[in-house]
N, C-alpha and C. Protein backbone atom coordinates (compact mmCIF):
# COMPACT_ATOMS: atom_id res chain seq x y z
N UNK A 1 -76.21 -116.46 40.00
CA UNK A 1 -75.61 -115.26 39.46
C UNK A 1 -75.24 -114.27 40.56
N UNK A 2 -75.97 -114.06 41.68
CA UNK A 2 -75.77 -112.73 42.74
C UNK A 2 -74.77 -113.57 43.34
N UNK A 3 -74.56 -114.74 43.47
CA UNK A 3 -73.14 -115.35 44.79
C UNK A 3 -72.05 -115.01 43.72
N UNK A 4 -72.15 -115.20 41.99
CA UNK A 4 -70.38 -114.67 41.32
C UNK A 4 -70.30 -113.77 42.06
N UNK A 5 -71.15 -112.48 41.64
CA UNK A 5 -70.71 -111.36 41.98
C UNK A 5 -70.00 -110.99 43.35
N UNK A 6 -71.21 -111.72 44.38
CA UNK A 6 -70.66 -111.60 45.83
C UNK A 6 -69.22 -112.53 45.77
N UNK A 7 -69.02 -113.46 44.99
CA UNK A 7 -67.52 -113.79 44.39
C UNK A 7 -66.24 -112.87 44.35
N UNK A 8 -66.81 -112.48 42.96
CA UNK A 8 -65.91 -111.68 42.68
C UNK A 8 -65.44 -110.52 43.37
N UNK A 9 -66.73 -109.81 44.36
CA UNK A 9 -65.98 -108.85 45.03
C UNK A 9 -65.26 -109.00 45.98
N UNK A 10 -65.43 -110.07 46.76
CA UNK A 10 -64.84 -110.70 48.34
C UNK A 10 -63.58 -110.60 47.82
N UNK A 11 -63.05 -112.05 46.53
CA UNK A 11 -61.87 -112.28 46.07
C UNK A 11 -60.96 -110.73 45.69
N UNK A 12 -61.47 -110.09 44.62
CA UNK A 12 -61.10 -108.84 44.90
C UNK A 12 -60.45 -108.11 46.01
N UNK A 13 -60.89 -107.59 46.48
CA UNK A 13 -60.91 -106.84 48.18
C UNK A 13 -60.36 -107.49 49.19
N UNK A 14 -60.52 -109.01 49.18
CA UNK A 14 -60.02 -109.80 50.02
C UNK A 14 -58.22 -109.84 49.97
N UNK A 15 -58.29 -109.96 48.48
CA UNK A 15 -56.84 -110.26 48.04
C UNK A 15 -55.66 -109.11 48.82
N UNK A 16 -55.72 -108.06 49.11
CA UNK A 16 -54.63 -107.33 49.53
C UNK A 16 -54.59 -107.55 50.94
N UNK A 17 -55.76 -107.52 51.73
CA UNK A 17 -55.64 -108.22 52.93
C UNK A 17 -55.18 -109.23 53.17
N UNK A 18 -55.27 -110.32 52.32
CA UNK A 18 -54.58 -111.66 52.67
C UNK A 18 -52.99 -111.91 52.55
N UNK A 19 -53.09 -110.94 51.03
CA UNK A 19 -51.28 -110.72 50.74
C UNK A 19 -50.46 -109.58 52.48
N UNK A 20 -51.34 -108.84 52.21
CA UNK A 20 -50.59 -108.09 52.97
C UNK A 20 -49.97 -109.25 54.69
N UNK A 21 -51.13 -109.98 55.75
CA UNK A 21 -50.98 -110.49 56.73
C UNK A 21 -49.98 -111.76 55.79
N UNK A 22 -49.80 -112.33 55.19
CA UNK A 22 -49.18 -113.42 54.75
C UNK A 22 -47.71 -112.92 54.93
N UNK A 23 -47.78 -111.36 54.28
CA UNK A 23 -45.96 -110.97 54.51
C UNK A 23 -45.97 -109.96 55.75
N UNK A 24 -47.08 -109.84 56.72
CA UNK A 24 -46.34 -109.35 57.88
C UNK A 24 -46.01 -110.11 58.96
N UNK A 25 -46.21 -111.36 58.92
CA UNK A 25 -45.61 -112.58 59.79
C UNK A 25 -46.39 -112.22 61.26
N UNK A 26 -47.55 -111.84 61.23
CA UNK A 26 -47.65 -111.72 62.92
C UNK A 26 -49.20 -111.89 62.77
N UNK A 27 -49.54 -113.51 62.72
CA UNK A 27 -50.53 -113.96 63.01
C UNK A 27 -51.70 -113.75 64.27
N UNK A 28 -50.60 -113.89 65.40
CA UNK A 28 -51.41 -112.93 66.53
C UNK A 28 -52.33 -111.67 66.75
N UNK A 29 -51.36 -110.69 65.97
CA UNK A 29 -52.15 -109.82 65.78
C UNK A 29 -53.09 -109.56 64.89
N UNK A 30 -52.97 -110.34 63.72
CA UNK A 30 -54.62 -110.81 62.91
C UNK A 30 -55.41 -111.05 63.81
N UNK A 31 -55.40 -112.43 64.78
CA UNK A 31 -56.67 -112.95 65.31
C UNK A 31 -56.97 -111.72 66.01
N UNK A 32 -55.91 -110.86 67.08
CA UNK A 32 -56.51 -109.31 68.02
C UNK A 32 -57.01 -108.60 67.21
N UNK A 33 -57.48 -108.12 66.04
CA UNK A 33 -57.79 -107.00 64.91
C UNK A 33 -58.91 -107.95 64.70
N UNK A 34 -58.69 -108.76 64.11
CA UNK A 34 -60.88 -109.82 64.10
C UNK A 34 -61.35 -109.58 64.99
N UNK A 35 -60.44 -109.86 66.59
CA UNK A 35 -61.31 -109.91 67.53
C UNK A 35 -62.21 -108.46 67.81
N UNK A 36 -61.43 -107.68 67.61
CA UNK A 36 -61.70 -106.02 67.74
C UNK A 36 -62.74 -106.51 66.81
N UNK A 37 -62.63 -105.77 65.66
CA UNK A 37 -63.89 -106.29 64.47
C UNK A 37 -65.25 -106.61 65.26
N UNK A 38 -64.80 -107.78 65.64
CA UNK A 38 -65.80 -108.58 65.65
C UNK A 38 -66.68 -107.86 66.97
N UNK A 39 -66.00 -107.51 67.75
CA UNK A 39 -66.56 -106.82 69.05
C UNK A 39 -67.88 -105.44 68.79
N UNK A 40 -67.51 -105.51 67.66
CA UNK A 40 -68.25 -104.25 67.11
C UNK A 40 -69.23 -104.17 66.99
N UNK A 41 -69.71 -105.86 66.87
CA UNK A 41 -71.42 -106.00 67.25
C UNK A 41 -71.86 -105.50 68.38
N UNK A 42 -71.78 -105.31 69.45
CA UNK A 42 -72.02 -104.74 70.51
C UNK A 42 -72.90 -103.27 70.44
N UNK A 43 -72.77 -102.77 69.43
CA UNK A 43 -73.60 -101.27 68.86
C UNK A 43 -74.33 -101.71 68.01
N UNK A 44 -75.28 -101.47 68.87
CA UNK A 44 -77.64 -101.21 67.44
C UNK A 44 -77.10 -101.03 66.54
N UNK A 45 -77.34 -101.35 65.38
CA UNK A 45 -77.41 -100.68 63.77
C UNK A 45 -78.02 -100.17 63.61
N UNK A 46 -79.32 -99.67 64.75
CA UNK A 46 -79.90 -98.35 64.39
C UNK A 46 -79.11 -97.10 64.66
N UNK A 47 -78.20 -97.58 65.67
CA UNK A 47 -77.18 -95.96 65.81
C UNK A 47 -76.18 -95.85 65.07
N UNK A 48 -76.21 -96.76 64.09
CA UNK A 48 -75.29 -96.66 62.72
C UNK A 48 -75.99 -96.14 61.93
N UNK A 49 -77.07 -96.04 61.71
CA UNK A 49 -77.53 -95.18 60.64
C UNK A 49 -77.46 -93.29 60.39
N UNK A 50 -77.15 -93.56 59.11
CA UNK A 50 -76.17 -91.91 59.02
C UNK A 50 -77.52 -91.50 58.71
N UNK A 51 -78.78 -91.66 57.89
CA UNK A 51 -79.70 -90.82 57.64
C UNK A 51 -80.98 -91.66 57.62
N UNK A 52 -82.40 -91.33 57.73
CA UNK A 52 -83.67 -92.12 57.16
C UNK A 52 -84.12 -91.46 56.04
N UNK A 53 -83.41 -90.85 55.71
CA UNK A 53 -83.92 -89.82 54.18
C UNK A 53 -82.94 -90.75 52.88
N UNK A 54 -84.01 -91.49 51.86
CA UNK A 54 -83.57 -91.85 51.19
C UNK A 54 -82.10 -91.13 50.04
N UNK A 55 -83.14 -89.88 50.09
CA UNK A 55 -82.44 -89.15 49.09
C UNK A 55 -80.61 -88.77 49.79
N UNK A 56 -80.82 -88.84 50.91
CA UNK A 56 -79.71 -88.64 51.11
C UNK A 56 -77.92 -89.33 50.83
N UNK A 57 -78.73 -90.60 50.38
CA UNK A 57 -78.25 -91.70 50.23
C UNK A 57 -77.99 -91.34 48.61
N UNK A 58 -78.88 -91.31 47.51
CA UNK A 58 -79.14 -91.37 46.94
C UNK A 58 -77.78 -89.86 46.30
N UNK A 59 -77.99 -89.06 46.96
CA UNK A 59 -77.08 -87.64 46.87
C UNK A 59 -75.70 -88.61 47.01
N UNK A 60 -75.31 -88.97 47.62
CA UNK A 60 -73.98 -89.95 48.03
C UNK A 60 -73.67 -90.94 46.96
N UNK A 61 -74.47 -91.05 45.66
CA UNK A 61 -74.55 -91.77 44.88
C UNK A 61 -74.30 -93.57 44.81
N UNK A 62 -75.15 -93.79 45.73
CA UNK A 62 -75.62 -95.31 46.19
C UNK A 62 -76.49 -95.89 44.81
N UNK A 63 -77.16 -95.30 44.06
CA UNK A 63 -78.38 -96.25 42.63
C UNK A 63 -76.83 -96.55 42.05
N UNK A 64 -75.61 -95.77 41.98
CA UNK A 64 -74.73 -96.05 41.15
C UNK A 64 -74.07 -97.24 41.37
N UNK A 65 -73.74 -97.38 42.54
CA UNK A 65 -73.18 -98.37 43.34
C UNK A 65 -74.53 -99.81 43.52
N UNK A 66 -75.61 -99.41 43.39
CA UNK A 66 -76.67 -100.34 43.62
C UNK A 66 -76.72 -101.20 42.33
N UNK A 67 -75.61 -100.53 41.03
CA UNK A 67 -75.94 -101.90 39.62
C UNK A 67 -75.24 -102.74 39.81
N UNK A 68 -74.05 -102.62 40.47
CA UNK A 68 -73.04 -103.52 40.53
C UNK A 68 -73.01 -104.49 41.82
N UNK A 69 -74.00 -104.84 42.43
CA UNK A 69 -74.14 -105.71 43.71
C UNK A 69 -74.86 -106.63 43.72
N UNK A 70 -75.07 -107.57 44.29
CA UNK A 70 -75.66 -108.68 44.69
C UNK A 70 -77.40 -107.87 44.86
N UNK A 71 -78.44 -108.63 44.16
CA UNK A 71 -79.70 -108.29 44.20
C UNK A 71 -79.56 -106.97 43.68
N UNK A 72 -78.78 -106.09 42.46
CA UNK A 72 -78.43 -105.22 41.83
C UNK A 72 -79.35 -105.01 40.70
N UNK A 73 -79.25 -103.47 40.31
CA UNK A 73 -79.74 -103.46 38.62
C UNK A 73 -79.71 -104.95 37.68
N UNK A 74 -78.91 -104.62 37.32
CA UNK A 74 -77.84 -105.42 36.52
C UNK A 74 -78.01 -107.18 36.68
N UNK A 75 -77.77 -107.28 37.70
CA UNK A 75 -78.21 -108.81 38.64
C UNK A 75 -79.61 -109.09 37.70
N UNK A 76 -80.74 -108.34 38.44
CA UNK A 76 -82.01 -108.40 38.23
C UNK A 76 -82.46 -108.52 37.30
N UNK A 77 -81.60 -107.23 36.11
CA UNK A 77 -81.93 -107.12 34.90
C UNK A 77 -81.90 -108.59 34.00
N UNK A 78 -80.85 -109.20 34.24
CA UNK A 78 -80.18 -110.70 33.44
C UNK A 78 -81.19 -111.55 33.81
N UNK A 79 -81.68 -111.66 35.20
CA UNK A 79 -82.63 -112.92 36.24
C UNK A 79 -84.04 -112.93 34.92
N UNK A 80 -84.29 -111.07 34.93
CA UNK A 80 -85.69 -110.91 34.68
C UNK A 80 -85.94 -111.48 33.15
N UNK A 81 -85.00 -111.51 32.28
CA UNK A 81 -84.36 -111.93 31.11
C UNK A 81 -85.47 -113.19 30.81
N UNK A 82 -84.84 -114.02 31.78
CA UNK A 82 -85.07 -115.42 31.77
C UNK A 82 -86.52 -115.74 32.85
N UNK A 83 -86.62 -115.01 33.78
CA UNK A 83 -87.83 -115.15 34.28
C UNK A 83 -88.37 -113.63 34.56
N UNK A 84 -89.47 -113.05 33.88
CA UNK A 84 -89.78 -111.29 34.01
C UNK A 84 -90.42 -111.57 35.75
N UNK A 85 -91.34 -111.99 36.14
CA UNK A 85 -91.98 -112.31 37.46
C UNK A 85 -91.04 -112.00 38.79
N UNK A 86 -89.60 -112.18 38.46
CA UNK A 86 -88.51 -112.46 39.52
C UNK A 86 -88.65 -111.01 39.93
N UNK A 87 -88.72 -110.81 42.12
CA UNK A 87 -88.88 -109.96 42.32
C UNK A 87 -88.08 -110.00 44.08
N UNK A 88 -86.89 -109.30 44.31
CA UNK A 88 -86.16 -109.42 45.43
C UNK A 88 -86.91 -109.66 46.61
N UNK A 89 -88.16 -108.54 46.68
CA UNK A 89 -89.11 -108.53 47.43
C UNK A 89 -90.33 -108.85 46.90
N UNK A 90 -91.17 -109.62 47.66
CA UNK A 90 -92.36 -109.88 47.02
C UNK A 90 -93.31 -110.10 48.72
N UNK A 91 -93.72 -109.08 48.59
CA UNK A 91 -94.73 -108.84 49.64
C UNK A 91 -94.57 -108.23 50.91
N UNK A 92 -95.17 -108.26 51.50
CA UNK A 92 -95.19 -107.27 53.17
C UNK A 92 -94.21 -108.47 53.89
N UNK A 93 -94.45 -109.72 53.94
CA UNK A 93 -93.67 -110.91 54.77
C UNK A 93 -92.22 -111.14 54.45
N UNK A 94 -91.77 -110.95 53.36
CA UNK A 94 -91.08 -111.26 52.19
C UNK A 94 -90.16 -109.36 52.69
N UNK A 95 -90.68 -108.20 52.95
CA UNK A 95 -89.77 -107.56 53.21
C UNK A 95 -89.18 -107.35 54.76
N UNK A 96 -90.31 -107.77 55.68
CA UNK A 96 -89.93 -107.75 56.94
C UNK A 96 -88.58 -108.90 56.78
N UNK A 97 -88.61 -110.12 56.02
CA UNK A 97 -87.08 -110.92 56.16
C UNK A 97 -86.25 -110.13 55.95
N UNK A 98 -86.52 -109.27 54.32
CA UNK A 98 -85.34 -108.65 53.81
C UNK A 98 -84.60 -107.70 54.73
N UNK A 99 -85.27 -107.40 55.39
CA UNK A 99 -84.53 -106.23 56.21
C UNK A 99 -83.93 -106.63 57.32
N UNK A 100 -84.57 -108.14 57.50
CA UNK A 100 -83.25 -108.69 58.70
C UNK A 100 -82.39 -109.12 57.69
N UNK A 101 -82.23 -109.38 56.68
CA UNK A 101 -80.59 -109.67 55.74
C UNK A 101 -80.50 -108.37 55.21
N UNK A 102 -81.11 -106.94 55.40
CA UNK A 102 -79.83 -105.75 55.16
C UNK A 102 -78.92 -105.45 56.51
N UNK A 103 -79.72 -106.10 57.55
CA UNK A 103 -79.06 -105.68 59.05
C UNK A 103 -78.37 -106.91 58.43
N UNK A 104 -77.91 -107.96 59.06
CA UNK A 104 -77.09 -108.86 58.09
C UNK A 104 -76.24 -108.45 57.69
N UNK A 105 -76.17 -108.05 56.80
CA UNK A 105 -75.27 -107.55 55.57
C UNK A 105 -74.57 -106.67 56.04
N UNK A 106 -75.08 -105.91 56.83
CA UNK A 106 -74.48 -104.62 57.17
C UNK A 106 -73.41 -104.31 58.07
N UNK A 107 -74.39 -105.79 59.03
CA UNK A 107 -73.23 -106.16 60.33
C UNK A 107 -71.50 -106.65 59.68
N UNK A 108 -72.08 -107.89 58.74
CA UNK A 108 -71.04 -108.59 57.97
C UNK A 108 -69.91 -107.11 57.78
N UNK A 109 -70.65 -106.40 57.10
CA UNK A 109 -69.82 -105.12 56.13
C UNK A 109 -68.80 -104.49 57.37
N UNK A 110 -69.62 -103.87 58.21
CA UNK A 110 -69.12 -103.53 59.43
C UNK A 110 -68.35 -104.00 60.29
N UNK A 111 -68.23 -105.26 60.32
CA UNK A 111 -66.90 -106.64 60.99
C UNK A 111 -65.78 -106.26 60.00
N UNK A 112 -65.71 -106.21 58.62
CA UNK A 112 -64.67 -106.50 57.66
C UNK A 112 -64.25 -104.73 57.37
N UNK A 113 -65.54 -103.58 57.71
CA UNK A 113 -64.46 -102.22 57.35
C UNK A 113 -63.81 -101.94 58.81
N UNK A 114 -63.87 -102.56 59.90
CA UNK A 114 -63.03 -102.10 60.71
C UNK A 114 -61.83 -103.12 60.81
N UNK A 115 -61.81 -104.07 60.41
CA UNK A 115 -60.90 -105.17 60.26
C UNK A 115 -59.64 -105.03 58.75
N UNK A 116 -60.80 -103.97 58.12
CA UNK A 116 -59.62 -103.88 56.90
C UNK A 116 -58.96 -102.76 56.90
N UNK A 117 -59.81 -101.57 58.33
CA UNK A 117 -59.31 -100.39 58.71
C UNK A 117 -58.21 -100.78 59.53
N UNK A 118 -58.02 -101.32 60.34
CA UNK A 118 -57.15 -101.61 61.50
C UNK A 118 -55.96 -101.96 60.78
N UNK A 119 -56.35 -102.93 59.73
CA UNK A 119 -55.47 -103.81 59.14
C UNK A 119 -54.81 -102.70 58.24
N UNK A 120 -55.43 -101.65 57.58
CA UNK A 120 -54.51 -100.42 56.77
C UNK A 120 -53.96 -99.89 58.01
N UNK A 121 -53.98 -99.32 59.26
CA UNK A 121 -52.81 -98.46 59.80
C UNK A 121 -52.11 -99.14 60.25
N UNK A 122 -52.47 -100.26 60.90
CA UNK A 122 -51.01 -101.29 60.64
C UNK A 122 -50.12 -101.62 59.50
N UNK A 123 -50.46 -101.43 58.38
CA UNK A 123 -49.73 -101.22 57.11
C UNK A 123 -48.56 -100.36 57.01
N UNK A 124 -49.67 -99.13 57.66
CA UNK A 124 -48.85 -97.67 58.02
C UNK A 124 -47.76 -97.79 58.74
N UNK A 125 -48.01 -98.36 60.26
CA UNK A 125 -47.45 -98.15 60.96
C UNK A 125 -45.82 -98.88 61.01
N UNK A 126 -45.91 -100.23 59.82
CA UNK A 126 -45.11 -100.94 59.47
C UNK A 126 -44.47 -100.07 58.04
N UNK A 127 -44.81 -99.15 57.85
CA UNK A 127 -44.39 -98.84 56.49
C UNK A 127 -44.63 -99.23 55.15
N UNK A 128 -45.90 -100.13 55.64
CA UNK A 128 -46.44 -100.86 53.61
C UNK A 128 -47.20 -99.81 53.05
N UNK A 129 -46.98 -98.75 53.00
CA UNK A 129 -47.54 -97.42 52.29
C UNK A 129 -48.57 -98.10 51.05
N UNK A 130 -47.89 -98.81 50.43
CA UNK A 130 -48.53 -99.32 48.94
C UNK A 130 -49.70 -100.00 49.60
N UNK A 131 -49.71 -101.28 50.47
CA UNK A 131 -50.47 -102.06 51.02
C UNK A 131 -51.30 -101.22 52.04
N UNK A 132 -51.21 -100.08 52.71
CA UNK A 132 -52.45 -99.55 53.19
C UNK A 132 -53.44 -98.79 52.05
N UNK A 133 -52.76 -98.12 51.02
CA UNK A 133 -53.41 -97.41 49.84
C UNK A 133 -53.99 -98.90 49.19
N UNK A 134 -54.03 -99.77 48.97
CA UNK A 134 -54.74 -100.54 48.18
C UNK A 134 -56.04 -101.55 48.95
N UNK A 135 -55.20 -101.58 50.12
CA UNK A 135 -56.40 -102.00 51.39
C UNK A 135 -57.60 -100.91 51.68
N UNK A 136 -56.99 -99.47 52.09
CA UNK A 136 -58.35 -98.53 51.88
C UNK A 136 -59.22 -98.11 50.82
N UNK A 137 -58.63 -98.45 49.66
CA UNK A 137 -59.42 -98.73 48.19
C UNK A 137 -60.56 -99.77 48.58
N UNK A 138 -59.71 -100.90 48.78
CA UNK A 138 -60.58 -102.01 48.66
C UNK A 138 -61.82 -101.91 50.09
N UNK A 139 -61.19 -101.15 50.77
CA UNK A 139 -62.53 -101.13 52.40
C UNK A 139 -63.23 -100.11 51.72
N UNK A 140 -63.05 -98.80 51.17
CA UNK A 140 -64.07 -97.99 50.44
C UNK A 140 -65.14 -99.22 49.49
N UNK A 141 -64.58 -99.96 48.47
CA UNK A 141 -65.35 -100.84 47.94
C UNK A 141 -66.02 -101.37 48.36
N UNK A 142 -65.01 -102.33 49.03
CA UNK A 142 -66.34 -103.61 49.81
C UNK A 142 -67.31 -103.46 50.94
N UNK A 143 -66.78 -102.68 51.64
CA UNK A 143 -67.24 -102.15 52.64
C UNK A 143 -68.37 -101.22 52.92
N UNK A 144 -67.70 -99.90 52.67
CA UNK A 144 -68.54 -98.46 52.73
C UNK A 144 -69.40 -98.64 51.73
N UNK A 145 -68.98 -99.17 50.71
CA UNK A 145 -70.21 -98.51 49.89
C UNK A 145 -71.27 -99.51 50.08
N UNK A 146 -71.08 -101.01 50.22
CA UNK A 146 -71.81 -101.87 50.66
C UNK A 146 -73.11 -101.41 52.04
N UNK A 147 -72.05 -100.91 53.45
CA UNK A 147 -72.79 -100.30 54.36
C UNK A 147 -73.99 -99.31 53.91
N UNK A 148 -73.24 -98.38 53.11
CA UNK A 148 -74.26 -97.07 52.55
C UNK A 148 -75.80 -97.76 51.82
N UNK A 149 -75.40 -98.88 50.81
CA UNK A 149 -76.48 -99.54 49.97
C UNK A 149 -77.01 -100.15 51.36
N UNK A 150 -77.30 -100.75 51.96
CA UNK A 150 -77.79 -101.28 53.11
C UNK A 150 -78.73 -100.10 53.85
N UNK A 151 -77.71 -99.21 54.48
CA UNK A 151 -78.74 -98.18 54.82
C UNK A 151 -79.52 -97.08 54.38
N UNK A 152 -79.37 -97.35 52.45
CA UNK A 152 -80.39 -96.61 51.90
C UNK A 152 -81.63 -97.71 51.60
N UNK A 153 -81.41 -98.85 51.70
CA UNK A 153 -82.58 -99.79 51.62
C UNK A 153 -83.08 -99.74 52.82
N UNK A 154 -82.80 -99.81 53.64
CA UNK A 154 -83.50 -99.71 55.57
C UNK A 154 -84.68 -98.68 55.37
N UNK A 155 -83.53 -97.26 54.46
CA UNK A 155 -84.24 -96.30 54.56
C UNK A 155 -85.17 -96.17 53.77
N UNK A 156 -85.55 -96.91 52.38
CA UNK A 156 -86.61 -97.23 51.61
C UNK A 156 -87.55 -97.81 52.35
N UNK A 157 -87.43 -98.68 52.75
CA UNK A 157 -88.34 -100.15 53.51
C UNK A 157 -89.00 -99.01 54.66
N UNK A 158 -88.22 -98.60 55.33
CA UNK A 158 -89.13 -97.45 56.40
C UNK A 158 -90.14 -96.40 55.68
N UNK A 159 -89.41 -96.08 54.48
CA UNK A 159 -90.33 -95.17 54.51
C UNK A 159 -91.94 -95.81 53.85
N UNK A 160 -91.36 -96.67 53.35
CA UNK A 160 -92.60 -97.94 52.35
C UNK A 160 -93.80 -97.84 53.42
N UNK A 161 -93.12 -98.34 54.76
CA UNK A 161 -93.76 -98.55 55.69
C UNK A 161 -95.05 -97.60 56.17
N UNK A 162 -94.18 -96.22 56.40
CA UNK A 162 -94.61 -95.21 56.89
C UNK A 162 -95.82 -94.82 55.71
């Protein structure tokens, strides 16, 4: 059930990016814009973090954004249906993993919003007005808000800790 979803949103979000490079004919500069992207690992994800205060996250309205995701309300709610016991985290061992798959996740998120950023002002800069407005929709979606849910869980798990 959590991979549809992670399905459905990729396909989603994915889709204007793919339409868009399919009709700007300049394959080259796809692979230079991944490569950028991708370079981006090079910066801690601890100096990506915008806050350690849950609530802050929480003010930004991330629980809202947290029903509709992979390991979500909603997700959980259906799992628990069929098995009540089912639990994302289950123990002290069990969250030290989880939090290497929100860094994970986050990195992933972070490769694809600067790759779908680059990829909107090149839109611009070509004049696909329509195709950068539907590409920065879709990087707010998949992306940002994805990043934000990531680093309000970091910021749960720390404070669990503390």
């Amino acid at each position: 059930m959590n991979q549809a979803v992670n399905f459905f949103w990729t396909i989603l979000c994915f889709a204007p990016i793919i339409g868009f490079w399919f009709t700007a004919n300049s394959i080259l500069l796809c692979f230079i814009l991944i490569g950028i992207s991708v370079a981006s690992q090079v910066f801690p994800a601890r100096h990506l973090q915008l806050s350690n205060d849950p609530k802050f996250y929480e003010g930004l309205g991330v629980k809202q954004i947290r029903k509709f995701v992979q390991n979500g309300e909603l997700i959980n709610k259906f799992i628990r249906k069929n098995n009540p016991q089912y639990k994302v985290i289950k123990g002290k061992t069990n969250a030290v993993k989880y939090m290497q798959t929100i860094v994970m996740y986050e990195r992933f998120h972070l490769i694809c919003f600067i790759f779908f950023l680059l990829t909107a002002v090149y839109a611009v800069i070509a004049a696909q007005y329509a195709f950068a407005l539907i590409i920065i929709i879709a990087n707010i979606i998949y992306n940002i808000c994805p990043i934000l849910l990531q680093q309000y869980n970091r910021a749960r798990l720390a404070k669990l800790r503390r």
